[in-house]
N, C-alpha and C. Protein backbone atom coordinates (compact mmCIF):
# COMPACT_ATOMS: atom_id res chain seq x y z
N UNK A 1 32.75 15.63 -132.64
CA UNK A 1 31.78 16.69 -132.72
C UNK A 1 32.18 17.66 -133.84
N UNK A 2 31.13 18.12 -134.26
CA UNK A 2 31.49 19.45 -135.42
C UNK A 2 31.39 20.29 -134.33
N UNK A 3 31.96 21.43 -134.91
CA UNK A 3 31.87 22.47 -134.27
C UNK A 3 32.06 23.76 -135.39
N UNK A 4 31.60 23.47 -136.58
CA UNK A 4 31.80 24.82 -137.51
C UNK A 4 30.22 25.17 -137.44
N UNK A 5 30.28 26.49 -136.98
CA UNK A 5 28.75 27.02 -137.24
C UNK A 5 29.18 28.22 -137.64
N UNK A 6 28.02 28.91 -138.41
CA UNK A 6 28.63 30.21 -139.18
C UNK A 6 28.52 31.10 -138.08
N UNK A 7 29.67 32.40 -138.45
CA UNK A 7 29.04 33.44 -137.42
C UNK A 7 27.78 33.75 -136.80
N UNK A 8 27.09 33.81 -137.76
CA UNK A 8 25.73 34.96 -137.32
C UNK A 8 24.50 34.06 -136.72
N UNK A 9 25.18 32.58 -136.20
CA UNK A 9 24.43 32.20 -135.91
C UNK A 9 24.83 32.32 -134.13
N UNK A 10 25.57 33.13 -133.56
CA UNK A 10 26.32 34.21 -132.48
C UNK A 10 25.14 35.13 -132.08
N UNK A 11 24.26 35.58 -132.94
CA UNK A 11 23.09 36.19 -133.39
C UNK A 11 21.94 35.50 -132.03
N UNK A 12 21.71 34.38 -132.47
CA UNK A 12 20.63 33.44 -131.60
C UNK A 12 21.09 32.22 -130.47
N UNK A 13 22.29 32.65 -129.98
CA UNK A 13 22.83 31.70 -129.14
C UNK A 13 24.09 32.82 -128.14
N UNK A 14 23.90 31.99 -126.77
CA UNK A 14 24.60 32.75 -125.79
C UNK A 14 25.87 32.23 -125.83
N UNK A 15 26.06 31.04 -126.20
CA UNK A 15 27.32 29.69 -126.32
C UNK A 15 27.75 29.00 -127.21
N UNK A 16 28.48 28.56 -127.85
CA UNK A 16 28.36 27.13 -128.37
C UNK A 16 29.81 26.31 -128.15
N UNK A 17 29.16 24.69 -128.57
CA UNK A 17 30.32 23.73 -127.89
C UNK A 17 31.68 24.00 -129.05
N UNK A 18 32.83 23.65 -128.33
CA UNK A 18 33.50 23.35 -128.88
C UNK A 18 34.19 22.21 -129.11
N UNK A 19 34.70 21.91 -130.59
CA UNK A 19 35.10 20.62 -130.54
C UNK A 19 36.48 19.93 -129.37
N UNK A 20 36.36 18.71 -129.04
CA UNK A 20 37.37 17.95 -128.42
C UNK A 20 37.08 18.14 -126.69
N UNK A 21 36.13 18.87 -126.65
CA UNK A 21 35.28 19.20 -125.30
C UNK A 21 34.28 18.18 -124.99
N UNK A 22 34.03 17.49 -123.22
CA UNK A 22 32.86 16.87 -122.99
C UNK A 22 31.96 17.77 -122.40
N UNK A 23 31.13 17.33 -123.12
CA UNK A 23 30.02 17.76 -122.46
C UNK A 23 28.63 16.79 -122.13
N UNK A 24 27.85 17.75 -121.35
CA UNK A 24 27.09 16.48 -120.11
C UNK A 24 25.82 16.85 -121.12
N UNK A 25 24.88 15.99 -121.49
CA UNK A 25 23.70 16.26 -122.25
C UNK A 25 22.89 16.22 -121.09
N UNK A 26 22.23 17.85 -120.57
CA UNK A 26 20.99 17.77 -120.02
C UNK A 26 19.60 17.30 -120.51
N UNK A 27 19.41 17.44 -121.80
CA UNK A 27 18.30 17.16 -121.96
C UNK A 27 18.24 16.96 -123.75
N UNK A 28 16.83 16.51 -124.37
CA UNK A 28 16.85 16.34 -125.14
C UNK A 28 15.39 16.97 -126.40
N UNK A 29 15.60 17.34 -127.18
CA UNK A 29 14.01 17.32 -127.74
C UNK A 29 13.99 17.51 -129.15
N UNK A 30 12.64 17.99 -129.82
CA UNK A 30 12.43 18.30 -131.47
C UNK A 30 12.93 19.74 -131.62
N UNK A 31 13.82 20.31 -132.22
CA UNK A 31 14.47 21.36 -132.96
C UNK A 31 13.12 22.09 -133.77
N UNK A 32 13.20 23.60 -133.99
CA UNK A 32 12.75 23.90 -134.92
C UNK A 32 13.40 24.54 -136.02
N UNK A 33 13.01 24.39 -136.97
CA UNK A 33 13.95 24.31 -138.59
C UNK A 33 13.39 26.26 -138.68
N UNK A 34 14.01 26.87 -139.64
CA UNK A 34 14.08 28.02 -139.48
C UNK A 34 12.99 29.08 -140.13
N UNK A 35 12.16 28.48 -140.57
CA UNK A 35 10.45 28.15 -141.10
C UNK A 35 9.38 27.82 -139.92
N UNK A 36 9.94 27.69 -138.46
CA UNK A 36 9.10 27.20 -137.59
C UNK A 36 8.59 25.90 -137.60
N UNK A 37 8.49 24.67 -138.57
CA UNK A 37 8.73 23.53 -138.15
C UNK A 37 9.74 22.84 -137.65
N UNK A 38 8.97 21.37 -137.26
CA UNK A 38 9.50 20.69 -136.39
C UNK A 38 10.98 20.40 -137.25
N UNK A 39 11.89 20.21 -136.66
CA UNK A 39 12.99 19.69 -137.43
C UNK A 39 13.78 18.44 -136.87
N UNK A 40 15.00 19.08 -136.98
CA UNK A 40 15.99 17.50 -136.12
C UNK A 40 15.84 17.65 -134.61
N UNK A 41 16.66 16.39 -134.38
CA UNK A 41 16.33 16.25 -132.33
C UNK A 41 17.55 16.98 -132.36
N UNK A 42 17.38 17.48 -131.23
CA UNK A 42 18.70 18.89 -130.47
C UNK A 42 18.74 18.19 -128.86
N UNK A 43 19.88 18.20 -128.86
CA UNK A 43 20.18 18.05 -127.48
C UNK A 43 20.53 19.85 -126.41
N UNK A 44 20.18 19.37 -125.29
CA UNK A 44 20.53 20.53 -124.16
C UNK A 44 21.88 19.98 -123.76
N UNK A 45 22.75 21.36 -123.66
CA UNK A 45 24.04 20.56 -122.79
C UNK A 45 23.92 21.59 -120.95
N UNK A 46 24.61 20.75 -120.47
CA UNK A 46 24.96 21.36 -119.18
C UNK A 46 25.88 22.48 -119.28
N UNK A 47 25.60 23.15 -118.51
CA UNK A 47 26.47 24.82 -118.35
C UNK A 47 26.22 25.33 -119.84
N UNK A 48 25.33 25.06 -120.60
CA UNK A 48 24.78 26.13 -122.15
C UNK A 48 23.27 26.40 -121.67
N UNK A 49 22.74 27.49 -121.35
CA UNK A 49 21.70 27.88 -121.68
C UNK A 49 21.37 29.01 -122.58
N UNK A 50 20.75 28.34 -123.78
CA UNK A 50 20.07 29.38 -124.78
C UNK A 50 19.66 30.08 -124.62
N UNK A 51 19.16 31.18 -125.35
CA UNK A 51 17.49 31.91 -125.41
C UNK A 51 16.62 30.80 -126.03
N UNK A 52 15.74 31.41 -125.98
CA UNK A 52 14.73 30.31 -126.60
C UNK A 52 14.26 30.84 -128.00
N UNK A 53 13.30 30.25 -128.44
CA UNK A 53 13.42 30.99 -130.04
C UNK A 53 11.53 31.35 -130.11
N UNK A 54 11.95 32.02 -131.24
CA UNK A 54 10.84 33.22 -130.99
C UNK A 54 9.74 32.69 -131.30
N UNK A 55 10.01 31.90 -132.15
CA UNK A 55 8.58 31.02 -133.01
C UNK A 55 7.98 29.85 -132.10
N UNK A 56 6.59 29.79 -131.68
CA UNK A 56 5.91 29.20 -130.69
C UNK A 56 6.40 27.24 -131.18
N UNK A 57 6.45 26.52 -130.05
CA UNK A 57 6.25 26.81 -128.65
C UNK A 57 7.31 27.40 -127.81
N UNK A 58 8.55 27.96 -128.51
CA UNK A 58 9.24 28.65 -127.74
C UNK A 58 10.08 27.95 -127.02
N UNK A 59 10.80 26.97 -127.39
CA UNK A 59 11.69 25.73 -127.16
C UNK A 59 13.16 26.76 -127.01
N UNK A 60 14.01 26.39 -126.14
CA UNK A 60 15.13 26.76 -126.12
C UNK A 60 16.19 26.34 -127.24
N UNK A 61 17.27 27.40 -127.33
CA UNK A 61 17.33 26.97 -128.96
C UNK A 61 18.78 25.51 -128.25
N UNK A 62 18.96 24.32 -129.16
CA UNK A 62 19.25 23.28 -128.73
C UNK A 62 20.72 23.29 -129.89
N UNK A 63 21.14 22.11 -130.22
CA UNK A 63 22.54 21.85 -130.61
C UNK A 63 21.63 20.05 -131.70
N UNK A 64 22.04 20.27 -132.90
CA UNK A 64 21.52 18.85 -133.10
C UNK A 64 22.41 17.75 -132.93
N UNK A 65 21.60 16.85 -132.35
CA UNK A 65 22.44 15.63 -131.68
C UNK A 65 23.51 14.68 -133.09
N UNK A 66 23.40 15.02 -133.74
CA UNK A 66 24.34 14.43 -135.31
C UNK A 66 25.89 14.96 -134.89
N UNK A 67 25.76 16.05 -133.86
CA UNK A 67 27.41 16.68 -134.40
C UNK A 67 27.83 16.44 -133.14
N UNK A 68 27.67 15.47 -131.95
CA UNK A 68 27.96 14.94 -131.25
C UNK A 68 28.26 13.42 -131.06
N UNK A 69 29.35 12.70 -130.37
CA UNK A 69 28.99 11.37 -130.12
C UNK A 69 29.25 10.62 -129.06
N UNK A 70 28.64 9.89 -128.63
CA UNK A 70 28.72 9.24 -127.38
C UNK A 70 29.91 8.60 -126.81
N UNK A 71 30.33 9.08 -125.69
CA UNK A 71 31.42 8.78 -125.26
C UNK A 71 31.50 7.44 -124.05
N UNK A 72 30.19 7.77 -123.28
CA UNK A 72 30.11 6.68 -122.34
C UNK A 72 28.34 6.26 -122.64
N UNK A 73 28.70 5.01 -122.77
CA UNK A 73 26.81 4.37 -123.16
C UNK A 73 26.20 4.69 -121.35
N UNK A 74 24.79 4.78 -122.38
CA UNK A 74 24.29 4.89 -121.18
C UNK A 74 23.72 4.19 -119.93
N UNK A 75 23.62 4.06 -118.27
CA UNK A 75 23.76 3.50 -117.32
C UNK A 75 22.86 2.21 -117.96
N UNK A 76 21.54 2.43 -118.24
CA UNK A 76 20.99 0.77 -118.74
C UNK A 76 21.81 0.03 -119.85
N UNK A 77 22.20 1.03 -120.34
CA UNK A 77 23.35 -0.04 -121.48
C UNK A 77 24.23 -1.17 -121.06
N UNK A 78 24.90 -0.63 -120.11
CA UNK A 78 26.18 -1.12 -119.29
C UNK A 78 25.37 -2.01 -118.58
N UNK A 79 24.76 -2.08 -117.58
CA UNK A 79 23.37 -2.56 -117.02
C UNK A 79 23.18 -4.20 -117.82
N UNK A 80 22.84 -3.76 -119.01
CA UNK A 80 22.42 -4.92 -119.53
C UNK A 80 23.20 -5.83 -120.17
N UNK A 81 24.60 -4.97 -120.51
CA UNK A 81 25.64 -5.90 -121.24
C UNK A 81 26.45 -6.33 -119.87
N UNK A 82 26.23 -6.18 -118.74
CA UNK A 82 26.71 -6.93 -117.57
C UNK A 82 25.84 -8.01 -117.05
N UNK A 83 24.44 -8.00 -117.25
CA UNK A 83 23.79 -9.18 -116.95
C UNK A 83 23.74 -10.03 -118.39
N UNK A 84 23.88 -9.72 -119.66
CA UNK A 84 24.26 -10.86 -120.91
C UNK A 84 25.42 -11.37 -120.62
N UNK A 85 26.48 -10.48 -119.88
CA UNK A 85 27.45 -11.44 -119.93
C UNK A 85 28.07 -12.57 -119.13
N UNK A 86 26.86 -12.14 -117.54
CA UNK A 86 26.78 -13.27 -116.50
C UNK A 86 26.10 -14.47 -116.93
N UNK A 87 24.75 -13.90 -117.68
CA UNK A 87 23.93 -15.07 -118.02
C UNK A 87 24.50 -16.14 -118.80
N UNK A 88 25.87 -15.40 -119.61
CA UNK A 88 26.77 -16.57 -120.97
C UNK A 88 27.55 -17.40 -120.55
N UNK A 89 27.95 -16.69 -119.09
CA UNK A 89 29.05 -17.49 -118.73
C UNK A 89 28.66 -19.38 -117.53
């Protein structure tokens, strides 16, 4: 994970992650870029809740999913690479 964000961005956020930390992704969605369009996907983490941001629709402000990486695939993943590997054998 990155974890360099400039100060003042302390400004529009109650939290932020730090690196070498897990964290649980509650949720997921479209970011808005600082112009009010749509931008990158942002993930929600567990125990971070934002403010939300001022510019409609008023999305909570999120973390973009690039400066994170997956640590455990997810339950259908595992799921399916356990039935490819019954079916091979």
């Amino acid at each position: 994970m990155d974890d360099r964000f400039p100060p003042e961005l302390m400004l529009y956020y109650n939290s932020l992650p730090i690196k070498d930390r897990v964290y649980k992704v509650r949720g997921m969605g479209v970011g808005l870029s600082a112009t009010g369009e749509h931008g990158e996907i942002v993930v929600y983490l567990e125990g971070m809740e934002n403010p939300k941001s001022a510019k409609p629709p008023h999305p909570e402000r999120g973390f973009a999913e690039w400066r994170f990486r997956e640590i455990e695939p997810p339950k259908e993943a595992e799921e399916f690479a356990e039935e490819l590997a019954d079916a091979t054998q």
